[in-house]
N, C-alpha and C. Protein backbone atom coordinates (compact mmCIF):
# COMPACT_ATOMS: atom_id res chain seq x y z
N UNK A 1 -104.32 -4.03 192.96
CA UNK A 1 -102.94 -4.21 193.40
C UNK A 1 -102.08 -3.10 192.80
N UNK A 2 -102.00 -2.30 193.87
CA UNK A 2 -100.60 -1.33 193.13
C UNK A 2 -99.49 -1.69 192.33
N UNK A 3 -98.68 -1.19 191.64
CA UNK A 3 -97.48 -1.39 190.44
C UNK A 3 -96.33 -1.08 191.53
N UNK A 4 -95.18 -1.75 191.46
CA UNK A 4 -93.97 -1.86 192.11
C UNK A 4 -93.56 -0.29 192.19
N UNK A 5 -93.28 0.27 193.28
CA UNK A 5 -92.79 0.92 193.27
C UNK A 5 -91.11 1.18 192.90
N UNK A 6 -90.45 1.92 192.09
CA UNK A 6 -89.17 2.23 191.64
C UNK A 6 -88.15 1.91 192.63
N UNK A 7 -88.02 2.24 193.77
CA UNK A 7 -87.16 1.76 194.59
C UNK A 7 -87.44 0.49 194.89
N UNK A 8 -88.35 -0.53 194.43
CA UNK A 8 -88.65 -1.54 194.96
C UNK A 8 -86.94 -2.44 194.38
N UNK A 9 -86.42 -1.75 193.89
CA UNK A 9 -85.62 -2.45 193.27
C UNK A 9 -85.31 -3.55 191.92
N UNK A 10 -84.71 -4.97 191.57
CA UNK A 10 -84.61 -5.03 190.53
C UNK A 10 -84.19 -4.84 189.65
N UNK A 11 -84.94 -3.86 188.87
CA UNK A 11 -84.21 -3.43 187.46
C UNK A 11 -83.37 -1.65 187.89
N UNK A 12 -83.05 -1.89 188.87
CA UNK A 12 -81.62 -1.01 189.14
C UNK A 12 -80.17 -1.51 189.02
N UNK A 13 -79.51 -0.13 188.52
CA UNK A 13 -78.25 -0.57 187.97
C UNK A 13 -77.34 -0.18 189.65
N UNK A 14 -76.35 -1.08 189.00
CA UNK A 14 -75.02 -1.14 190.33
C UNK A 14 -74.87 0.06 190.09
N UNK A 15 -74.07 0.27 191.36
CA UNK A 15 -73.37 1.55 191.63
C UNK A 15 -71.58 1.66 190.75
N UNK A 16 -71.85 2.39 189.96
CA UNK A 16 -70.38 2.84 189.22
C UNK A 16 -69.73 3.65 189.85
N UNK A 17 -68.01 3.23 189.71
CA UNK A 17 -67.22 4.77 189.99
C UNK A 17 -67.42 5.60 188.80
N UNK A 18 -66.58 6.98 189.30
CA UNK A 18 -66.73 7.90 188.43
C UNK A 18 -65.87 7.58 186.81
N UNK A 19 -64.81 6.73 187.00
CA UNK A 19 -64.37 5.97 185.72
C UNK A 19 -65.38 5.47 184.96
N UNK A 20 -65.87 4.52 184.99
CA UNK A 20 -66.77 3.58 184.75
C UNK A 20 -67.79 4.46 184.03
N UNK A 21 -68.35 5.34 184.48
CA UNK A 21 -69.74 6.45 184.33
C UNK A 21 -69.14 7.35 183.33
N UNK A 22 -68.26 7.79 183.16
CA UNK A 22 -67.30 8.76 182.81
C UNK A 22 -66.74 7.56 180.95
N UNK A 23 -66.29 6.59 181.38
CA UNK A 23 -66.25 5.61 180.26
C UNK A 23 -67.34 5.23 179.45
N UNK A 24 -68.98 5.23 180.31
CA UNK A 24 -69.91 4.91 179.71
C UNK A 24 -70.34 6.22 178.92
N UNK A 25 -69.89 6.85 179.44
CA UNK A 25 -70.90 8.48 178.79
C UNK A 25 -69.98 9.06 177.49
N UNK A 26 -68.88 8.40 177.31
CA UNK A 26 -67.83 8.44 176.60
C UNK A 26 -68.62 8.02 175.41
N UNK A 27 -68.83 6.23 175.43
CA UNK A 27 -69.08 5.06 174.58
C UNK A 27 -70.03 5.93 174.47
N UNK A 28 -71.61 6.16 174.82
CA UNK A 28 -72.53 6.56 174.33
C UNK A 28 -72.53 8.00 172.93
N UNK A 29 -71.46 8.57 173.50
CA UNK A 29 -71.47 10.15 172.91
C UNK A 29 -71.10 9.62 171.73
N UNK A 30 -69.66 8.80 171.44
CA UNK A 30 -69.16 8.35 170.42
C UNK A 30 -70.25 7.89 169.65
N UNK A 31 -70.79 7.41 169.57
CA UNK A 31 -72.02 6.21 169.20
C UNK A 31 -73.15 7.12 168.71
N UNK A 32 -73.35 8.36 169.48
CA UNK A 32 -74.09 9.16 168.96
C UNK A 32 -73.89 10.23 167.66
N UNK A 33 -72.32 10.38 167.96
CA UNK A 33 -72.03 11.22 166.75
C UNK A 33 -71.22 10.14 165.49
N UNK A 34 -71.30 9.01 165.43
CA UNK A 34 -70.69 8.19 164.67
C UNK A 34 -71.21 8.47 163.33
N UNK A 35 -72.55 8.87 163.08
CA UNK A 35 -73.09 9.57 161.89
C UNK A 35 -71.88 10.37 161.10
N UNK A 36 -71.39 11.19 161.55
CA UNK A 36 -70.81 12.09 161.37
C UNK A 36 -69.62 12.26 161.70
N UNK A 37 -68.44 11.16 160.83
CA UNK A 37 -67.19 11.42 161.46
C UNK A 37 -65.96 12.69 161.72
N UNK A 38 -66.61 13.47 161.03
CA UNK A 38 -65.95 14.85 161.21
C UNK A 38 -65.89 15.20 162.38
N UNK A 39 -66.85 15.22 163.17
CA UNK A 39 -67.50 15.12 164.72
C UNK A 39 -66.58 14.92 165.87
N UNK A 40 -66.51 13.32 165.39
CA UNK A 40 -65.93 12.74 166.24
C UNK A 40 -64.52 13.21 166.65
N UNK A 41 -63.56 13.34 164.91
CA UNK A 41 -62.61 14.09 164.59
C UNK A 41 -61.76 15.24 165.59
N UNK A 42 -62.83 15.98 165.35
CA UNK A 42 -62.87 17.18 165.91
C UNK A 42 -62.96 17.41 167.26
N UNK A 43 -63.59 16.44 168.08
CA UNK A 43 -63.93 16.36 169.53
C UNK A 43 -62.62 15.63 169.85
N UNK A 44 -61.87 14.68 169.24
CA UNK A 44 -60.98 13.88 169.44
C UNK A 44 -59.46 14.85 169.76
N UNK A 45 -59.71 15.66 168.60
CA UNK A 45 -58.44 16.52 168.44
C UNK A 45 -57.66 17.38 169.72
């Protein structure tokens, strides 16, 4: 028996506006440089 193919659907995400995508990629970056608040600082400025 073959494995589901990817478009089979499921574990796909909704469709975002460009806000939304643009907000998420935000949260992530933050989150990534949180190590290092100078970083953040500086990107903020």
């Amino acid at each position: 028996m073959p494995p589901p193919s990817p478009s089979a659907g499921g574990n796909s995400l909704p469709q975002q506006s460009p806000r939304e995508t643009q907000a998420e990629n935000l949260r992530k970056m933050l989150v990534a440089m949180a190590e290092d608040l100078r970083v953040v600082f500086i990107k903020l400025a």
